[in-house]
N, C-alpha and C. Protein backbone atom coordinates (compact mmCIF):
# COMPACT_ATOMS: atom_id res chain seq x y z
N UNK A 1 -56.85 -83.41 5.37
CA UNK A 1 -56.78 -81.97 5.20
C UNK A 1 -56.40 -81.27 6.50
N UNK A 2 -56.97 -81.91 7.79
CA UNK A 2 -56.25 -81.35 9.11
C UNK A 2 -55.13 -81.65 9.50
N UNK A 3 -54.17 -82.37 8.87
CA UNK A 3 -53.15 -82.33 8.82
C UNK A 3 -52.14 -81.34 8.13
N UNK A 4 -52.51 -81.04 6.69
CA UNK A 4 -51.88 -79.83 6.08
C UNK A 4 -52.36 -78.54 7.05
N UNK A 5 -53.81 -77.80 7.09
CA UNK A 5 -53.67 -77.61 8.01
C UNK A 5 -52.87 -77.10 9.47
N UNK A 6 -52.61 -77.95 9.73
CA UNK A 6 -51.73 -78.18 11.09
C UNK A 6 -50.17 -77.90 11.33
N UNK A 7 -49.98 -77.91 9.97
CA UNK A 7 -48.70 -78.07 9.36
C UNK A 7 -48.67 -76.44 8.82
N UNK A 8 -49.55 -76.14 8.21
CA UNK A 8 -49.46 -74.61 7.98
C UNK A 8 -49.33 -73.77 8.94
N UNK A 9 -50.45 -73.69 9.95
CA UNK A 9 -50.32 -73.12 11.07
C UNK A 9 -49.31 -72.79 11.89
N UNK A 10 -48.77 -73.99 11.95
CA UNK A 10 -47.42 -74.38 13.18
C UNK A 10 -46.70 -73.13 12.46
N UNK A 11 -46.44 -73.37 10.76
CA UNK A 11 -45.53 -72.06 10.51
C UNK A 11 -45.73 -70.90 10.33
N UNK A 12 -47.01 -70.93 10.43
CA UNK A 12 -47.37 -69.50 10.90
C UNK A 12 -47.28 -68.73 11.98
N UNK A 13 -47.35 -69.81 12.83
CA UNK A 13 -47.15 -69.28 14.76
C UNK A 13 -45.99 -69.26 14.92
N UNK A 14 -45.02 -69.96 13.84
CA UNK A 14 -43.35 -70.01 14.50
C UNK A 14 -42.76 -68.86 13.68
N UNK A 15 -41.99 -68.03 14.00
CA UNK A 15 -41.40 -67.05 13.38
C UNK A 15 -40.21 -67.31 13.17
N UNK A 16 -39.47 -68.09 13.45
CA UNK A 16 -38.52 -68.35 13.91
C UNK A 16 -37.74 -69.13 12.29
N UNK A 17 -38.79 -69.87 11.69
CA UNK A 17 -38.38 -70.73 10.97
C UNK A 17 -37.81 -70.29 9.55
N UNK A 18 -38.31 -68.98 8.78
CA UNK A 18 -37.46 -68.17 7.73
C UNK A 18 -36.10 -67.86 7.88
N UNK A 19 -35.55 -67.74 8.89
CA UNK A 19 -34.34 -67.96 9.39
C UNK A 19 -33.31 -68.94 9.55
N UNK A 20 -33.94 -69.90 10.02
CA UNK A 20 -33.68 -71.58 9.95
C UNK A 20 -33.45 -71.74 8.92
N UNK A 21 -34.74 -71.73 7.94
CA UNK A 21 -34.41 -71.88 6.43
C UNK A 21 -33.28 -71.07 5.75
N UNK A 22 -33.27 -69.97 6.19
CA UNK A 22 -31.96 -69.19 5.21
C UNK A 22 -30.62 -69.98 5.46
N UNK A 23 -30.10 -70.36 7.39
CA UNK A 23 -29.26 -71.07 7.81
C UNK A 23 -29.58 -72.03 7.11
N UNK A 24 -30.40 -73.17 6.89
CA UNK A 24 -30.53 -74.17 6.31
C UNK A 24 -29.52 -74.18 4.96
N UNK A 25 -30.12 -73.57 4.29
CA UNK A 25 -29.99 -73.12 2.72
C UNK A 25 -28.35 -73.10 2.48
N UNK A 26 -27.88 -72.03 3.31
CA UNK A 26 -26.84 -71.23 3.51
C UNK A 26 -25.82 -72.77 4.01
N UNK A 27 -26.14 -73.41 4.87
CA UNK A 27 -25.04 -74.78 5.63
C UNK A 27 -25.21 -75.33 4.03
N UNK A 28 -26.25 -75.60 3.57
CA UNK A 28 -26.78 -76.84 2.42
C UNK A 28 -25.60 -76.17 1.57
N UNK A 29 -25.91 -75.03 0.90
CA UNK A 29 -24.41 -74.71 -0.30
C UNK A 29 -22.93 -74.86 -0.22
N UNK A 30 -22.61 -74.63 1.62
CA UNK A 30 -21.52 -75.40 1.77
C UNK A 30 -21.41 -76.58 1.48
N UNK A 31 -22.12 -77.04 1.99
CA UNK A 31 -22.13 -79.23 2.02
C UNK A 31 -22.32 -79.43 0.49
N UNK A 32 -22.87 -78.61 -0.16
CA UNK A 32 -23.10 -79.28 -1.49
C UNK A 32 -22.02 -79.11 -1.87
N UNK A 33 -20.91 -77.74 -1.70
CA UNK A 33 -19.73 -77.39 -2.02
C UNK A 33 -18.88 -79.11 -1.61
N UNK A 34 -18.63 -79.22 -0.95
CA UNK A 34 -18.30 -80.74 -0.63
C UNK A 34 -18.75 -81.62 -0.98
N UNK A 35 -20.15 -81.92 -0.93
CA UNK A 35 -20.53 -83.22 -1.82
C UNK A 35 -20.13 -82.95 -3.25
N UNK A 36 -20.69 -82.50 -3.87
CA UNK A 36 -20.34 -82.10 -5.60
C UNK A 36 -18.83 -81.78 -5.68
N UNK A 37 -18.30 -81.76 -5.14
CA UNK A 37 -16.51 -81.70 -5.26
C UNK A 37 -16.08 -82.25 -5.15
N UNK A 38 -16.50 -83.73 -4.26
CA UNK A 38 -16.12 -84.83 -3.86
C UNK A 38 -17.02 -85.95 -5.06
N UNK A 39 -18.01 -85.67 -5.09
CA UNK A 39 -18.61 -86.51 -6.26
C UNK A 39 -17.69 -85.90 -7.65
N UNK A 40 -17.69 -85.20 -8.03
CA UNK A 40 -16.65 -85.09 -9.46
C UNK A 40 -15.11 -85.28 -9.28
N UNK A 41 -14.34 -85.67 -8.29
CA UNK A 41 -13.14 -85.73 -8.04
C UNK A 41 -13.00 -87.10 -8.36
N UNK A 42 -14.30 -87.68 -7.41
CA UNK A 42 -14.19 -89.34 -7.39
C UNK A 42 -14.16 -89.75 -8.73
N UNK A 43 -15.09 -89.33 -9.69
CA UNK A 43 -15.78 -89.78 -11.40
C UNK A 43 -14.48 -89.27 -11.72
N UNK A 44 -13.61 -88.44 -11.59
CA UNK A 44 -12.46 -87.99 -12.45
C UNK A 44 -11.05 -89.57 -12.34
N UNK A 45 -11.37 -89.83 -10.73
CA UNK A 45 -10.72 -90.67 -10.56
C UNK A 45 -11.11 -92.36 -10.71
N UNK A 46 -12.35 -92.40 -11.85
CA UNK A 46 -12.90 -93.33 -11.97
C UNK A 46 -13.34 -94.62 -10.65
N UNK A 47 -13.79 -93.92 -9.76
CA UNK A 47 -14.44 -94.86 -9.08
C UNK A 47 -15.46 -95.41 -9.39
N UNK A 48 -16.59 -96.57 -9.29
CA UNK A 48 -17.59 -97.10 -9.38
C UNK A 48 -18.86 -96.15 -9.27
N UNK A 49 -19.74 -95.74 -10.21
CA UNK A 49 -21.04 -94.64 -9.65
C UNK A 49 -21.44 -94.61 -8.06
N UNK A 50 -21.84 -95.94 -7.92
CA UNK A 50 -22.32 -96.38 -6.85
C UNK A 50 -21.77 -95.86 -4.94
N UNK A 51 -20.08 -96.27 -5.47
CA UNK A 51 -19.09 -95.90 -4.37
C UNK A 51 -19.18 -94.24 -4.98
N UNK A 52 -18.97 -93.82 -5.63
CA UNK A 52 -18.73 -91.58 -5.92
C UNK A 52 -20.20 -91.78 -5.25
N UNK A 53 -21.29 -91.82 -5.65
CA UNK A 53 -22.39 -91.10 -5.08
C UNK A 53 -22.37 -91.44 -3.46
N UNK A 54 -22.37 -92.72 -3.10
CA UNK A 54 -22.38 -92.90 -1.44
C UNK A 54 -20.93 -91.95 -0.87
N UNK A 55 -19.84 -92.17 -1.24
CA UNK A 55 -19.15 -91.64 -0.60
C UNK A 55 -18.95 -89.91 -0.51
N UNK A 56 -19.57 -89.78 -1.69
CA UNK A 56 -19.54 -88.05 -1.41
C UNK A 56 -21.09 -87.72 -0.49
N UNK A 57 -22.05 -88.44 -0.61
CA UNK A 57 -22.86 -87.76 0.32
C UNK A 57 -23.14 -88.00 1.34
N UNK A 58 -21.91 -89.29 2.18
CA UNK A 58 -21.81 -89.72 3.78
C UNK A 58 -20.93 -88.26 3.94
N UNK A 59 -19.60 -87.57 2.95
CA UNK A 59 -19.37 -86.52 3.40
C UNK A 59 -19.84 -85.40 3.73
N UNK A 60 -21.08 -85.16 2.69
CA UNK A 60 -22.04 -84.50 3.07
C UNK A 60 -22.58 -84.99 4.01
N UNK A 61 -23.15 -85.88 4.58
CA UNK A 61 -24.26 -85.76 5.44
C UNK A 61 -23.28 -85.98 6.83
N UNK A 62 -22.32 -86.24 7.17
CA UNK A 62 -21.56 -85.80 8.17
C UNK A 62 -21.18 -84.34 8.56
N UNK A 63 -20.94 -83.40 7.69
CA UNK A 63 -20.65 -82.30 8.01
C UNK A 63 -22.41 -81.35 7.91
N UNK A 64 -22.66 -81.57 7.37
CA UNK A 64 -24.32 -81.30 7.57
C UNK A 64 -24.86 -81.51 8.55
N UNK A 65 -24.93 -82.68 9.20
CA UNK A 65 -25.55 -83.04 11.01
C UNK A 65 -24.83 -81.93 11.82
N UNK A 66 -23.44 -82.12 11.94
CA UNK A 66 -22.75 -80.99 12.38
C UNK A 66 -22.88 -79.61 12.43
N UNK A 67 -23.28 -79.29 10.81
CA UNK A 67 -23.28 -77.73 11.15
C UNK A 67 -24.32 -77.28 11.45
N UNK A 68 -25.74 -78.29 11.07
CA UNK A 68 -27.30 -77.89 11.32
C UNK A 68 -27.58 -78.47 13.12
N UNK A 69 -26.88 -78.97 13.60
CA UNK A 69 -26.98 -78.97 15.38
C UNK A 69 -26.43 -78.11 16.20
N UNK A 70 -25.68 -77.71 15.35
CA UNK A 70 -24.90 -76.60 16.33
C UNK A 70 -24.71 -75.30 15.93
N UNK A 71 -24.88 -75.48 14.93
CA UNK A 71 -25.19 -73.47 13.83
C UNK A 71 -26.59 -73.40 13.58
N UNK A 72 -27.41 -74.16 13.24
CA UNK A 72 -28.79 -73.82 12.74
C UNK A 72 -29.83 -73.69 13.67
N UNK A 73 -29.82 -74.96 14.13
CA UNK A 73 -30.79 -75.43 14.71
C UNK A 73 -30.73 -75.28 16.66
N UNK A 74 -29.64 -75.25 16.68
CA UNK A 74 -29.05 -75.30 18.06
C UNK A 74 -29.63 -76.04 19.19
N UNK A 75 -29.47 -77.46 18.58
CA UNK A 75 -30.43 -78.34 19.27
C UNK A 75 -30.10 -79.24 20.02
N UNK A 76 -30.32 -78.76 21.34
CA UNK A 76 -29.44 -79.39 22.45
C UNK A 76 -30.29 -79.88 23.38
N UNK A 77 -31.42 -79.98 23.38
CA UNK A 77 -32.45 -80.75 24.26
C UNK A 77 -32.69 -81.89 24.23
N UNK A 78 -32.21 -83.02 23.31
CA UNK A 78 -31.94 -84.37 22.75
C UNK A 78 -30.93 -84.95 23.08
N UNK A 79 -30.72 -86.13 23.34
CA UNK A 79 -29.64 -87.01 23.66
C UNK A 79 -29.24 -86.82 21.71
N UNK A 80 -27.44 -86.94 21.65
CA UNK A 80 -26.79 -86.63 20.23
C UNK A 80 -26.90 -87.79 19.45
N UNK A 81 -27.49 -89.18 20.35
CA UNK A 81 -27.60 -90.49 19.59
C UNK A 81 -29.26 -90.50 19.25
N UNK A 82 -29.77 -89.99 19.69
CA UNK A 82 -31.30 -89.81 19.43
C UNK A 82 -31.55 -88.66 18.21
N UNK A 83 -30.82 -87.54 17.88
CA UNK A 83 -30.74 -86.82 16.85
C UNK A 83 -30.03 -87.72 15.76
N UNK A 84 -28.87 -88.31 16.52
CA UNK A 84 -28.48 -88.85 15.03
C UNK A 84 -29.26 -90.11 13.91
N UNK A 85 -29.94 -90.70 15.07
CA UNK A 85 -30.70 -92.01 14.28
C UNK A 85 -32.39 -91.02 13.67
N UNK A 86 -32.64 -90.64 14.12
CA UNK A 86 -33.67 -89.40 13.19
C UNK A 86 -32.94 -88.93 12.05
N UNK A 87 -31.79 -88.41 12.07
CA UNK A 87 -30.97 -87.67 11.03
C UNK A 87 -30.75 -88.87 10.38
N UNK A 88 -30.36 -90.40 10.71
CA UNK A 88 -30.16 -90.99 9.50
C UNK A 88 -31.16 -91.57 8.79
N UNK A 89 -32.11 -91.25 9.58
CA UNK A 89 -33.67 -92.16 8.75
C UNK A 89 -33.83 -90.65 7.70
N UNK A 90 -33.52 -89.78 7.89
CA UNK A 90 -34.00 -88.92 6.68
C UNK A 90 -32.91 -88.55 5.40
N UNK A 91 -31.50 -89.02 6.57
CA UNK A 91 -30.48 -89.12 5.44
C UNK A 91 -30.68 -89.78 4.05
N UNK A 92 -31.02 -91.31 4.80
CA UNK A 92 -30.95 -92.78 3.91
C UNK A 92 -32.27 -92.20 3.36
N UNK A 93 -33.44 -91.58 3.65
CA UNK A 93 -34.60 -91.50 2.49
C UNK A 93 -33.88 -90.36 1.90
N UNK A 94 -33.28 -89.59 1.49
CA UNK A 94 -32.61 -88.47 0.49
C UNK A 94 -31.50 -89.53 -0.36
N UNK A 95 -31.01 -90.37 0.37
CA UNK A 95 -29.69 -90.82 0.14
C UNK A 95 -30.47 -91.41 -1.47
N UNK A 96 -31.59 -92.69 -1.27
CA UNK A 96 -32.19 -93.53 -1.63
C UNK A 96 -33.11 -92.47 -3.19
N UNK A 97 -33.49 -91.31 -2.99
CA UNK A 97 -34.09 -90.41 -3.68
C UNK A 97 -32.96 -90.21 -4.57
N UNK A 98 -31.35 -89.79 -4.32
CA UNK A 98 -30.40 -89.40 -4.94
C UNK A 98 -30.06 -90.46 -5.77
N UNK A 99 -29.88 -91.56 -5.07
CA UNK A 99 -29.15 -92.57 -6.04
C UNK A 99 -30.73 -92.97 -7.43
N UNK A 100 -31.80 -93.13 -7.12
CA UNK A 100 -32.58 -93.09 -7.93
C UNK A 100 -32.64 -92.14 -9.09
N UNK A 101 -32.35 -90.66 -8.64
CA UNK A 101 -32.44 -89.94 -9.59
C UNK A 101 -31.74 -89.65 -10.68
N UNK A 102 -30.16 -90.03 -9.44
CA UNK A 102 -29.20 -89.99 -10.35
C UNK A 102 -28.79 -91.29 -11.82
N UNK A 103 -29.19 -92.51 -10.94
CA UNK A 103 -29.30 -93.26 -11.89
C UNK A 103 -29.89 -93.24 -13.30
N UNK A 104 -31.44 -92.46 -12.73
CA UNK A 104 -32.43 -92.61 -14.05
C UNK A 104 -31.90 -91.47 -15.17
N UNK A 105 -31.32 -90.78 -14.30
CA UNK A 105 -30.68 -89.34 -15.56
C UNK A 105 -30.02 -90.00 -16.14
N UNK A 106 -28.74 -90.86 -16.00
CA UNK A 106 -27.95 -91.61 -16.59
C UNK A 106 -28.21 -92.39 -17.61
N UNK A 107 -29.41 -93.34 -17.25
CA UNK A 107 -29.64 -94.27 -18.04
C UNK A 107 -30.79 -93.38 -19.23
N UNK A 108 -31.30 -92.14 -18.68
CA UNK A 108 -31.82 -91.33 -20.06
C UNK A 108 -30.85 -90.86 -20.35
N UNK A 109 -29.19 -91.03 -20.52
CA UNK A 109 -28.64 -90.11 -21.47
C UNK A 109 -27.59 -89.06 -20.66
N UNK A 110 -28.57 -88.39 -19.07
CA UNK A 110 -27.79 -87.16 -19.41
C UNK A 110 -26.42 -87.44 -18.25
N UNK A 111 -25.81 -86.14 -17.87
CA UNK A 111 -24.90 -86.56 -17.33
C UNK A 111 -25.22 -86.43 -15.68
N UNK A 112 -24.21 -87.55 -14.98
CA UNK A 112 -23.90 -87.54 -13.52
C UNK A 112 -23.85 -86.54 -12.77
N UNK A 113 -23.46 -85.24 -13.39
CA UNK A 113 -23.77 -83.90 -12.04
C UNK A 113 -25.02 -83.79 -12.62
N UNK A 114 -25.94 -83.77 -14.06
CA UNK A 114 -27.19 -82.88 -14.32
C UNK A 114 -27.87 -83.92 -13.10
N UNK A 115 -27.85 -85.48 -13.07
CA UNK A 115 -29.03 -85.98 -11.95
C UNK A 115 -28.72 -85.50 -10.98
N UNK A 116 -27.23 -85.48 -10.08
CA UNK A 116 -26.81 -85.06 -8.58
C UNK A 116 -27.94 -83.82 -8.82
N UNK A 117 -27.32 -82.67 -9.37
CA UNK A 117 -28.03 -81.40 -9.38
C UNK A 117 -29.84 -81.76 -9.20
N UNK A 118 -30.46 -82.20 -9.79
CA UNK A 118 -32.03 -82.59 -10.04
C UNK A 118 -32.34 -83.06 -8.71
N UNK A 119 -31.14 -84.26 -7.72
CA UNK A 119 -31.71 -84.95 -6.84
C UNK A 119 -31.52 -84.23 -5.62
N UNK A 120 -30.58 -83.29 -5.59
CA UNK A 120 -30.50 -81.94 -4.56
C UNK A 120 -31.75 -80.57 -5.23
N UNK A 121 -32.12 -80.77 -5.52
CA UNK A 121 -33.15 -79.60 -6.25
C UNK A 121 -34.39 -80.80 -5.17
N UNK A 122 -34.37 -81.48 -5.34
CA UNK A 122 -35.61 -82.54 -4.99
C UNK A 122 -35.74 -82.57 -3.32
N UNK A 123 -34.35 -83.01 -3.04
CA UNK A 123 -34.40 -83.06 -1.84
C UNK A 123 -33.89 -82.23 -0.97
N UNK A 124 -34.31 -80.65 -1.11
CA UNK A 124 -33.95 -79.73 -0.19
C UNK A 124 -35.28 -79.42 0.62
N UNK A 125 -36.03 -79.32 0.13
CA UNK A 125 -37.59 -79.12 0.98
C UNK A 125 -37.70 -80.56 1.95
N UNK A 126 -37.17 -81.83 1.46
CA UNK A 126 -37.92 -83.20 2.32
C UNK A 126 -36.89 -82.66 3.30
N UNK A 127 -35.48 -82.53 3.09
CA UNK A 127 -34.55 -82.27 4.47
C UNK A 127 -35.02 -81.31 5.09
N UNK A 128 -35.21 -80.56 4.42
CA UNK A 128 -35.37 -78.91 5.69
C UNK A 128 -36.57 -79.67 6.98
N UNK A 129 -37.69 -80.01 6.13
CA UNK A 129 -38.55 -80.23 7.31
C UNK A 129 -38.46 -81.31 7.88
N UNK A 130 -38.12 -82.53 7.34
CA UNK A 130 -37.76 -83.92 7.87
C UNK A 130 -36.57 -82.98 9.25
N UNK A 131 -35.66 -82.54 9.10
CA UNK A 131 -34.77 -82.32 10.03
C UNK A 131 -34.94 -81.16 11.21
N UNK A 132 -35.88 -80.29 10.39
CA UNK A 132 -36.23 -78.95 11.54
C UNK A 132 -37.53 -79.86 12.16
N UNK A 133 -38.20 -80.81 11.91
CA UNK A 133 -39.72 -81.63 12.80
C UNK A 133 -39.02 -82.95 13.96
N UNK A 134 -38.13 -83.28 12.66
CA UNK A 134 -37.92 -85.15 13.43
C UNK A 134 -36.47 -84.66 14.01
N UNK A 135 -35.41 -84.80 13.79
CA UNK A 135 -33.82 -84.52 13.84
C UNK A 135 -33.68 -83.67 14.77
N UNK A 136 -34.07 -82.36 14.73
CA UNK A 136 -33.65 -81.51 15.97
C UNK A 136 -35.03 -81.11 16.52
N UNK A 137 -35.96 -82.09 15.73
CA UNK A 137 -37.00 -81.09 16.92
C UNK A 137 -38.05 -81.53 17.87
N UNK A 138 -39.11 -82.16 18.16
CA UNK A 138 -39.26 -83.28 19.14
C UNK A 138 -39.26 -84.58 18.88
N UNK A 139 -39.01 -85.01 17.26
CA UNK A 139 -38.64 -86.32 16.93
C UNK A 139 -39.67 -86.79 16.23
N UNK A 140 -39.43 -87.91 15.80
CA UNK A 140 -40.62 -88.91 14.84
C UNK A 140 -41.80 -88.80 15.77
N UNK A 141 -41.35 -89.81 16.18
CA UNK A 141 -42.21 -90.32 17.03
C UNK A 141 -43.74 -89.48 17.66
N UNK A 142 -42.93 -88.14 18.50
CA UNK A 142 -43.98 -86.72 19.04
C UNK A 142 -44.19 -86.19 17.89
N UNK A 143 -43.74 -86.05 16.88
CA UNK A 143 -43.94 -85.30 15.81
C UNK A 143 -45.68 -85.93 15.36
N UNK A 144 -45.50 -86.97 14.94
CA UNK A 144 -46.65 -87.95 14.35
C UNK A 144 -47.74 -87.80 15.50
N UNK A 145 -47.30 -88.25 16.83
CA UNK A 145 -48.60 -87.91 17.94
C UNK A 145 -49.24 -86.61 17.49
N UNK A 146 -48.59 -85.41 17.68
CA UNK A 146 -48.69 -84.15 17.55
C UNK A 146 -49.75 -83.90 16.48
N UNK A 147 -49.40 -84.58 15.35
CA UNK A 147 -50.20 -84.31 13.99
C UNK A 147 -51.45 -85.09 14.36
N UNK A 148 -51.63 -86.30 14.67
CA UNK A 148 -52.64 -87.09 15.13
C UNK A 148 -53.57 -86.29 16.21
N UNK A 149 -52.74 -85.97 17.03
CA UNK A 149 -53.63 -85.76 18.47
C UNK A 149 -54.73 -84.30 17.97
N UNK A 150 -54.25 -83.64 17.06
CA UNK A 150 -54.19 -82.31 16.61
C UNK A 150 -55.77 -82.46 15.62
N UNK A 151 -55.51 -83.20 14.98
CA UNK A 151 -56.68 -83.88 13.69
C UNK A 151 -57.63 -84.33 14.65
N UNK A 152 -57.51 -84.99 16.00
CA UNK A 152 -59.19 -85.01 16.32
C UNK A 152 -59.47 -84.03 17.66
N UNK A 153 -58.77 -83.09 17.86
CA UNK A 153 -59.40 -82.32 18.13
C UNK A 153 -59.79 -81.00 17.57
């Protein structure tokens, strides 16, 4: 419970972060504009599920690192190889959430954008904070101390 907590607080003391989120939001509808344009182009052009879903959301998640380091977040206190391996540990857990979701919509029936759509509905809250805590902001690693060190005192 001192962890939620801790986690509440922080956004209470930060003002900063309703803003972030709107930028967030605001980069995310572009990129989705690209992923979902690139995922139905591919299915039009009958590629493999497997290859349309990975390849439209490495496009997404390339232009996404991009615009949330240098438009959103403006996070320049990190070495860019140390943001990026944070950014891909939260990529590949969204990536891994998407292809799941999307699959299971499928195999109930419905169609390939209704799961995309469901698995971006899902995973806009794990990115925002996975990427505004770990990705641009003191990292896994301090992040987890932080929460720890925080709970016993």
């Amino acid at each position: 419970m001192n962890a939620l907590h801790s986690i509440a607080q922080r956004f209470y003391d930060d003002k900063s972060w309703p803003f972030q989120l709107a930028r967030y939001l605001s980069i995310g509808g572009f990129v989705t504009c690209v992923d979902v344009g690139t995922f139905a182009l591919l299915l039009r052009a009958r590629w493999p599920l497997l290859a349309v879903i990975t390849v439209s959301y490495a496009l997404g998640v390339v232009t996404h690192f991009a615009l949330n380091k240098y438009v959103n977040f403006r996070a320049h206190d990190r070495p860019v190889q140390r943001q990026a391996l944070n950014y891909a540990a939260v990529a590949v857990t969204c990536w891994l959430t998407t292809t799941v979701i999307v699959k299971a919509a499928v195999a109930l029936g419905a169609a390939p954008l209704l799961g995309k759509a469901l698995a971006i509905a899902f995973n806009v809250p794990v990115g925002f904070l996975g990427h505004r805590h770990l990705t641009f902001g003191r990292g896994i690693g301090a992040t987890l101390r932080g929460l720890f060190s925080r709970r016993t005192t």
